[in-house]
Protein backbone atom coordinates (compact mmCIF):
# COMPACT_ATOMS: atom_id res chain seq x y z
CA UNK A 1 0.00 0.00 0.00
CA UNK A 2 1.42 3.50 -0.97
CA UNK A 3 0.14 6.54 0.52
CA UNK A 4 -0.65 9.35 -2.35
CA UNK A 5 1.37 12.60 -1.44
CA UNK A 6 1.10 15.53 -3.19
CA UNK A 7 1.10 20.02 -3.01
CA UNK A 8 4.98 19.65 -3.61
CA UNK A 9 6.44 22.70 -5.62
CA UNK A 10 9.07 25.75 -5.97
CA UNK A 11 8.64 28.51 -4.05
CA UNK A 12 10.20 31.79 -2.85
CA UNK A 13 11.36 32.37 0.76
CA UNK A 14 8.78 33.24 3.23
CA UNK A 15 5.98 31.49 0.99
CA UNK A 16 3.47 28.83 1.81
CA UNK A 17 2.63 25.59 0.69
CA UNK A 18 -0.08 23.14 2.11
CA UNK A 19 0.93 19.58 1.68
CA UNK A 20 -1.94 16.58 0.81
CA UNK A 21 -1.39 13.14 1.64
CA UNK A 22 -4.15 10.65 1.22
CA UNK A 23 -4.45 6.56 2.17
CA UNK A 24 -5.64 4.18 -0.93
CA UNK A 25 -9.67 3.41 -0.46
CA UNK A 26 -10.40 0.22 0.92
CA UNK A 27 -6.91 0.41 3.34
CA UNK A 28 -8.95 1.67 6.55
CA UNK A 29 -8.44 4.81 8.80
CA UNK A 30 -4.65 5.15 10.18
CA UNK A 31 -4.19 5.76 13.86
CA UNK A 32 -1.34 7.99 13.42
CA UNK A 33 -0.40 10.07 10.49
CA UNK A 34 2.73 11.94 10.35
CA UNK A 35 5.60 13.45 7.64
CA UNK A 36 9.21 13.19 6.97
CA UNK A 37 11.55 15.12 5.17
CA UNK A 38 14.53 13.85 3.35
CA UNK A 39 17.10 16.97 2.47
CA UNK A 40 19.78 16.27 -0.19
CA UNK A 41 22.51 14.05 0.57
CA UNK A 42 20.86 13.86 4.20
CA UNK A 43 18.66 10.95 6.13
CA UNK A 44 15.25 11.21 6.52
CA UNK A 45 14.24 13.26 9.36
CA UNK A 46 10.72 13.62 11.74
CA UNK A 47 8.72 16.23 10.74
CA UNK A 48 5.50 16.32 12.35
CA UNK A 49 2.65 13.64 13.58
CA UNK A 50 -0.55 13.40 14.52
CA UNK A 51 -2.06 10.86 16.92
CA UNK A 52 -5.74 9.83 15.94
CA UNK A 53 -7.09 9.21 18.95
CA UNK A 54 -6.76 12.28 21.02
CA UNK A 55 -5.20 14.42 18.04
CA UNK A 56 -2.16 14.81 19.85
CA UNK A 57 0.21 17.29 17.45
CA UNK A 58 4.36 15.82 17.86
CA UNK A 59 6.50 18.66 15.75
CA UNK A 60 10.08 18.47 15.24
CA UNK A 61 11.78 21.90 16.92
CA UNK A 62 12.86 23.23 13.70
CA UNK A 63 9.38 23.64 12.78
CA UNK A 64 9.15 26.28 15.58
CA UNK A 65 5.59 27.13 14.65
CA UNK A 66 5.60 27.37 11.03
CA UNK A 67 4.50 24.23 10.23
CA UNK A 68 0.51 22.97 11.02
CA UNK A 69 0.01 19.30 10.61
CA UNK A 70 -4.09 18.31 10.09
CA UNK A 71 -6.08 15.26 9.15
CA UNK A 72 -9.53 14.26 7.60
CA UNK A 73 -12.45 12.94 10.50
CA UNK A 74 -12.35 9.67 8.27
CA UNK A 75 -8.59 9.13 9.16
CA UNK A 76 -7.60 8.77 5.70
CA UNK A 77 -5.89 11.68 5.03
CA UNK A 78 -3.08 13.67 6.25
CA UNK A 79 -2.11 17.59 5.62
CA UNK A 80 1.06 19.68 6.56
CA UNK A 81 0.43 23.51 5.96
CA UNK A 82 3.86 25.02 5.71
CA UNK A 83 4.39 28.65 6.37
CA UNK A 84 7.06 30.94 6.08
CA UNK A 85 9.21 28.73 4.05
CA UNK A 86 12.82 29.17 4.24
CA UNK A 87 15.54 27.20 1.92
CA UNK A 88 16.31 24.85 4.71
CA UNK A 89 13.00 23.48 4.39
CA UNK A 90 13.96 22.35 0.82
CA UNK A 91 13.44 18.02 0.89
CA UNK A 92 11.57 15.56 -0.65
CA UNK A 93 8.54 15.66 2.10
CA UNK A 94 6.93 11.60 2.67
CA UNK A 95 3.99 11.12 4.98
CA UNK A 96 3.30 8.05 6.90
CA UNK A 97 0.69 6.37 8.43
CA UNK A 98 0.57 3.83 11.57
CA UNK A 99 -3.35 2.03 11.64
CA UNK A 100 -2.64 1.00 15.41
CA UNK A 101 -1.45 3.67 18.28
CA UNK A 102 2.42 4.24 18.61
CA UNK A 103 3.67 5.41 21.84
CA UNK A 104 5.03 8.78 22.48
CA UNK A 105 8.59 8.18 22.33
CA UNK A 106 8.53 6.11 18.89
CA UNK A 107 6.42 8.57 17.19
CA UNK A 108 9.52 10.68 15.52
CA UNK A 109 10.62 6.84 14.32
CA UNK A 110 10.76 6.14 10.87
CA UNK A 111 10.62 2.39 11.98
CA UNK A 112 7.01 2.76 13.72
CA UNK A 113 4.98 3.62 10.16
CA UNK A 114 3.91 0.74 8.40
CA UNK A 115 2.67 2.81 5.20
CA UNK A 116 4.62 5.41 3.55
CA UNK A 117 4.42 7.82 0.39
CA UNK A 118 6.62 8.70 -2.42
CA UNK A 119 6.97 11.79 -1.73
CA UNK A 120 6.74 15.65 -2.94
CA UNK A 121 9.39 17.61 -3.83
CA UNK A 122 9.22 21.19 -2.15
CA UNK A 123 12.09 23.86 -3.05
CA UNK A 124 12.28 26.54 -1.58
CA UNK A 125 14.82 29.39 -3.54
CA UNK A 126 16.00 32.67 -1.30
């Protein structure tokens, strides 16, 4: 099963960009939903998760408020609004999905997700 990410683009410094990531029908709602980021030449890194069952928001602290992460009431679908872009930001963005709870601490894990996207490719130019 491969989750269907897209929103990717090029964008100027300081600009927005709202991120889509949706689960294949017939898979079932996902407990816990969350996006990674790999940078060139970089591993993958936590971005931001969000736990189903008492929407629970985990951000990585480079976010620092910039980034909002949101999901459908059918659990099938996962959004990142990114704000105030800067060229740091600039990866190939995956989301995730988990269709059973994942404890706190393993929730920045790559390992916990079961499901994962392709990716979009967001570049962001100063």
């Amino acid at each position: 099963v491969q989750l269907q990410a897209s929103g990717g683009g090029l964008v100027q410094a300081g600009d927005s960009l709202r991120l889509s990531c949706a689960v294949p029908a017939g898979t079932g709602s996902m407990n816990v939903m969350a996006w990674f980021r790999r940078a060139p030449g970089q591993e993958r890194e936590f971005v931001a998760a969000l736990r189903g069952f008492d929407l629970t928001p985990y951000y990585a602290d480079f976010v620092k408020g910039r980034f909002t992460i949101s999901r459908d009431n059918a659990r099938t679908a996962v959004y990142l609004q990114m704000n105030s872009l800067n060229p740091e930001d600039t990866a190939v963005y995956h989301c995730a999905a988990h269709p059973r709870r994942i404890i706190t601490s393993q929730v920045r894990e790559v390992r916990s997700y079961d499901y994962w996207g392709q990716g979009t490719l967001v570049t962001v130019s100063s």
